[in-house]
Protein backbone atom coordinates (compact mmCIF):
# COMPACT_ATOMS: atom_id res chain seq x y z
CA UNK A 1 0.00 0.00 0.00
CA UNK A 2 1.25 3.39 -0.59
CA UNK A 3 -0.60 6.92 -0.11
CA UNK A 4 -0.67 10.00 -2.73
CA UNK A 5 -0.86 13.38 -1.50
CA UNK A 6 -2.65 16.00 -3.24
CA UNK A 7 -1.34 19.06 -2.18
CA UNK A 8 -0.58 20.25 -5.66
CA UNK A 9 -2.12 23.90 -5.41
CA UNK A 10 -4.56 25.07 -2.77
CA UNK A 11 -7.51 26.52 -5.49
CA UNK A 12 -7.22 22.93 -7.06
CA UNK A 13 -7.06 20.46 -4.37
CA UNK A 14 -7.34 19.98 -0.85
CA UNK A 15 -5.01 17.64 0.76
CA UNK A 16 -6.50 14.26 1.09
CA UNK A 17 -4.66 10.88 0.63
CA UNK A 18 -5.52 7.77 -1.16
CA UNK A 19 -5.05 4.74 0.70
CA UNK A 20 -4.38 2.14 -2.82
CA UNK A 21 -4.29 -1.64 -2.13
CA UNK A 22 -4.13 -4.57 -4.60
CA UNK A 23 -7.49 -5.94 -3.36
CA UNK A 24 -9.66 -2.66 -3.14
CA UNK A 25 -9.99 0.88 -3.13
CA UNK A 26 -10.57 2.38 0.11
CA UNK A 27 -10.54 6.40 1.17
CA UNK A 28 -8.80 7.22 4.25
CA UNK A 29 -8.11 10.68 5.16
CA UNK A 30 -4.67 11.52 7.48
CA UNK A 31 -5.93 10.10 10.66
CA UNK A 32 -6.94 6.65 8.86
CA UNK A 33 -10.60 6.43 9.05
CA UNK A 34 -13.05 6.02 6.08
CA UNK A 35 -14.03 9.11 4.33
CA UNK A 36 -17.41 10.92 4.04
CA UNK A 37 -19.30 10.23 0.35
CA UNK A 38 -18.65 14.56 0.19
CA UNK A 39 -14.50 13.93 0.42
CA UNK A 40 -14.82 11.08 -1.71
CA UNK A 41 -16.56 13.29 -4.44
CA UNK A 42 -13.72 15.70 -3.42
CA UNK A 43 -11.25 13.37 -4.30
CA UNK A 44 -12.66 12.17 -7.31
CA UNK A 45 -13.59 16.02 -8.82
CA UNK A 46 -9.49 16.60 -7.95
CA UNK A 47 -8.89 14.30 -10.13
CA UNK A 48 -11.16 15.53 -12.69
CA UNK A 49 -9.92 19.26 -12.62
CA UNK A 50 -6.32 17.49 -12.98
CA UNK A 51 -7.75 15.73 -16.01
CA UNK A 52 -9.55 19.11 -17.18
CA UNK A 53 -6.35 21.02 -17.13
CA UNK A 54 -4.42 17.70 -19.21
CA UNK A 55 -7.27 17.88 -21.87
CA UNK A 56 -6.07 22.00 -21.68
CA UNK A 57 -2.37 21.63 -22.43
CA UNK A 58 -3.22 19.22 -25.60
CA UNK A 59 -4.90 22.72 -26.90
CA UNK A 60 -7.86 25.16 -27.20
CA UNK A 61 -11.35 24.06 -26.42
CA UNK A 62 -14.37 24.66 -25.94
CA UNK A 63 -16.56 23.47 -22.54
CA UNK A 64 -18.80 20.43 -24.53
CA UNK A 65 -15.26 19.10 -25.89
CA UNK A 66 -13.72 19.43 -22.45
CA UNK A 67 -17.00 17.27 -21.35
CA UNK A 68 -16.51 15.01 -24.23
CA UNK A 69 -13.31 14.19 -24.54
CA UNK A 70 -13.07 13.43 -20.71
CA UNK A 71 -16.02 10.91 -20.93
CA UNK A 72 -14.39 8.88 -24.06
CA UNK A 73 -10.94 8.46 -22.09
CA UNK A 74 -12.18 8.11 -18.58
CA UNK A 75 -15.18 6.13 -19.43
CA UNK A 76 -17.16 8.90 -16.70
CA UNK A 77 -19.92 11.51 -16.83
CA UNK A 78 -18.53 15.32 -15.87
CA UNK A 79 -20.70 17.51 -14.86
CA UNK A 80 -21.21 20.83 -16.58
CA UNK A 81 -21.37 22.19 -12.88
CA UNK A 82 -17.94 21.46 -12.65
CA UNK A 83 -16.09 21.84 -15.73
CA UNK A 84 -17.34 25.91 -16.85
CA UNK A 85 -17.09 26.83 -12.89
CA UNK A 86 -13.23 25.33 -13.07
CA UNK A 87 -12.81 27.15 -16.56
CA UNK A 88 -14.23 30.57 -14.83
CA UNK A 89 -11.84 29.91 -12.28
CA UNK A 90 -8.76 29.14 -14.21
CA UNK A 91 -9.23 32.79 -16.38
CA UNK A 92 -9.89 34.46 -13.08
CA UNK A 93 -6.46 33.08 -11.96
CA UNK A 94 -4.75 34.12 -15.18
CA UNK A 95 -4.24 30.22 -16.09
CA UNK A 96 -6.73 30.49 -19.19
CA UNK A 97 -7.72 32.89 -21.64
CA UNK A 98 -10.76 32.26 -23.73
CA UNK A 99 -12.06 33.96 -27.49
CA UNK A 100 -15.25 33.64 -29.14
CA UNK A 101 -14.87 31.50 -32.15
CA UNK A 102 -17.30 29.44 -34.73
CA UNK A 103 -17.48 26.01 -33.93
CA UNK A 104 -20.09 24.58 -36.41
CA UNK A 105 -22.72 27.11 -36.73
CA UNK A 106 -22.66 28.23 -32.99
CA UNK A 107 -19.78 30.92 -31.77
CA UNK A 108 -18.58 29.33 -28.81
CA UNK A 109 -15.87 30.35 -25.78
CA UNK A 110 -12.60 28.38 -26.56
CA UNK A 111 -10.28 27.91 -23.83
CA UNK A 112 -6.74 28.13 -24.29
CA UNK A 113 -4.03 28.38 -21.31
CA UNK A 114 -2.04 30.96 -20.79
CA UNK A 115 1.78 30.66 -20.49
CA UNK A 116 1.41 30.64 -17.05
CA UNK A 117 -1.25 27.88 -17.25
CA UNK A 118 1.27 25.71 -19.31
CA UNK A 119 3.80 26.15 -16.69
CA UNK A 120 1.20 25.07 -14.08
CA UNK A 121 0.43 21.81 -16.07
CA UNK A 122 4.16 20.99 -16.24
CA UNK A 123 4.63 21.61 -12.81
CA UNK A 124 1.62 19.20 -12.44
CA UNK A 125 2.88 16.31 -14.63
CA UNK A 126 6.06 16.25 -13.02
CA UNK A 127 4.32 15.99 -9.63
CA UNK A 128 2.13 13.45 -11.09
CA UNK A 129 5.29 11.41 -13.10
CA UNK A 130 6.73 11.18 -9.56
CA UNK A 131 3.80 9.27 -8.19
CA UNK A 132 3.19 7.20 -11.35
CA UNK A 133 6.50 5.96 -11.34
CA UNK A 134 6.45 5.21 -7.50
CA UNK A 135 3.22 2.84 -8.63
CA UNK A 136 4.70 1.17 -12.40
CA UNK A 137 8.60 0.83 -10.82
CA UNK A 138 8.22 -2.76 -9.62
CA UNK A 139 6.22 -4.12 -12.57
CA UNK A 140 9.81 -2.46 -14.54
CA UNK A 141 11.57 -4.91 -16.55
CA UNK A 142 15.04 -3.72 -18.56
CA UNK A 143 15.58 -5.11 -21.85
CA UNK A 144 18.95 -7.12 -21.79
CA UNK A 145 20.10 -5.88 -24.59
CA UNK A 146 19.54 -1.41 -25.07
CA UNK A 147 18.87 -1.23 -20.84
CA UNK A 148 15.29 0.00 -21.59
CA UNK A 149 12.73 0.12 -18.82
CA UNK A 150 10.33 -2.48 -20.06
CA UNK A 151 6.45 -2.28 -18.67
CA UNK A 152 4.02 -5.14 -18.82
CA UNK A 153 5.14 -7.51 -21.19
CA UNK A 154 7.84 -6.57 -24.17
CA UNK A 155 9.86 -9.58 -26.07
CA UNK A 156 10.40 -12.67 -24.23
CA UNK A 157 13.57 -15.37 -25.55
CA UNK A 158 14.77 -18.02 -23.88
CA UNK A 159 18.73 -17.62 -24.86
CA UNK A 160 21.26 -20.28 -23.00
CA UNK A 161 18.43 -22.16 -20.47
CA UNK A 162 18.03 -18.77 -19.34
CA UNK A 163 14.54 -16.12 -20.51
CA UNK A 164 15.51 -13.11 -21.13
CA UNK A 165 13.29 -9.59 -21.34
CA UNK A 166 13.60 -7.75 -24.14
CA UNK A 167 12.12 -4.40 -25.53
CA UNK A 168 11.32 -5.04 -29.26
CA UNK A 169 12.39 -8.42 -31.42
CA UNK A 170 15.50 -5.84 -32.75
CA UNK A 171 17.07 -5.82 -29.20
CA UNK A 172 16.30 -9.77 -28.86
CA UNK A 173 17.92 -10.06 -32.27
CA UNK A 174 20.93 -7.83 -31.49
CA UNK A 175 21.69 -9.17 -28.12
CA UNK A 176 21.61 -13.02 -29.79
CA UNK A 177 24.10 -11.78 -33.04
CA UNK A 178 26.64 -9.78 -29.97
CA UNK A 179 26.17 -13.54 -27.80
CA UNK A 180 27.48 -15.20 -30.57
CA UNK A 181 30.36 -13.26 -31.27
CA UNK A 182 31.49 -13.12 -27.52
CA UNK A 183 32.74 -17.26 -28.35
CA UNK A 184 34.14 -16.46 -31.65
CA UNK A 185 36.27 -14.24 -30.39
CA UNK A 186 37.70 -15.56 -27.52
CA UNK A 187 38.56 -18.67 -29.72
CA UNK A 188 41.03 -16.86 -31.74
C-alpha cells in the first residue's frame, strides 16, 4: 500500500490521501478512518480538474469538448457544474484565456491556457510522473540488450536455459548476433 498526496495547489485540491491496495480501493483521510461520500466526491472532482487542465495543455477548447473528450478516455460523466465553474476559475487566476470562435454554426468560448497555465500543467505532470512511477517501478523490466525500462510484457527469448526480457524483437535479435560473437572471439 502506498498513499498520494494531493497538495498540488490550494484553489485545485485539498489535501487528502488515497489509501491504494491490490485488493480494493478504500478512502482514508490523514488520521486513517473512512471518508465521508462529500470527500470522496472531493477526491474524485481533484482528479477531474487534474484531467480538465491535461485535456487543456493538448490545446484550445471549448466546454462540450472538455466534457466530451473526458467521458471517451475516462469512461465517466462530468458535470457541466464542474467543468465551466473550473474554466471561470482558471481565467480568473490568469491560467486560461478564452475567445469567441465558430465552432459549427454556434460561436462558442474556446479555452486556451495561458503561459502561465502551461507552466502550471508541467509543474503538475512532473508531480504526477513522480507518483506514477512510484506505482509502475516494480512491474519495470530492462531489456537485456539497449537497458530500456520495459512495462508489462515486451519480447520474451529463452537464450542459454536462461529467458531473457527484451524491448522489441531488434534488441532480442541484437543481443543473440553480440552472444554469438562473444565465443568467436575468444577462440582466436
Amino acid at each position: 500500500m502506498f498513499f498520494l498526496h494531493y497538495d498540488i495547489c490550494n484553489f485545485l485540491w485539498s489535501p487528502k490521501y488515497l489509501n491504494i491496495s491490490f485488493e480494493d480501493i478504500c478512502f482514508k483521510d490523514k488520521s486513517g478512518e473512512d471518508m465521508s461520500s462529500k470527500e470522496i466526491d472531493e477526491i474524485v472532482s481533484d482528479f477531474s480538474r487534474f484531467y480538465i487542465l491535461t485535456i487543456l495543455y493538448e490545446g484550445p477548447q471549448h466546454g462540450y469538448s472538455v466534457i466530451s473528450k473526458f467521458r471517451k478516455r475516462i469512461g465517466k460523466e462530468i458535470s457541466p457544474s464542474l467543468v465551466y465553474p473550473f474554466l471561470s476559475q482558471l481565467e480568473k487566476k490568469g491560467l486560461v484565456r478564452h475567445l469567441l470562435k465558430p465552432v459549427g454554426e454556434k460561436k462558442r468560448k474556446v479555452f486556451e491556457l495561458t503561459e502561465k497555465g502551461k507552466e502550471l500543467c508541467k509543474t503538475l505532470f512532473k508531480r504526477f510522473s513522480a507518483l506514477v512511477s512510484v506505482a509502475i517501478e516494480p512491474n519495470l523490466e530492462v531489456c537485456a540488450s539497449c537497458g530500456c525500462k520495459v512495462y508489462e510484457g515486451g519480447h520474451r527469448e529463452v537464450i542459454g536455459e536462461k529467458e531473457m526480457t527484451f524491448c522489441c524483437v531488434h534488441c532480442a535479435a541484437s543481443y543473440k548476433r553480440e552472444a554469438s560473437r562473444k565465443p568467436a572471439s575468444r577462440e582466436r
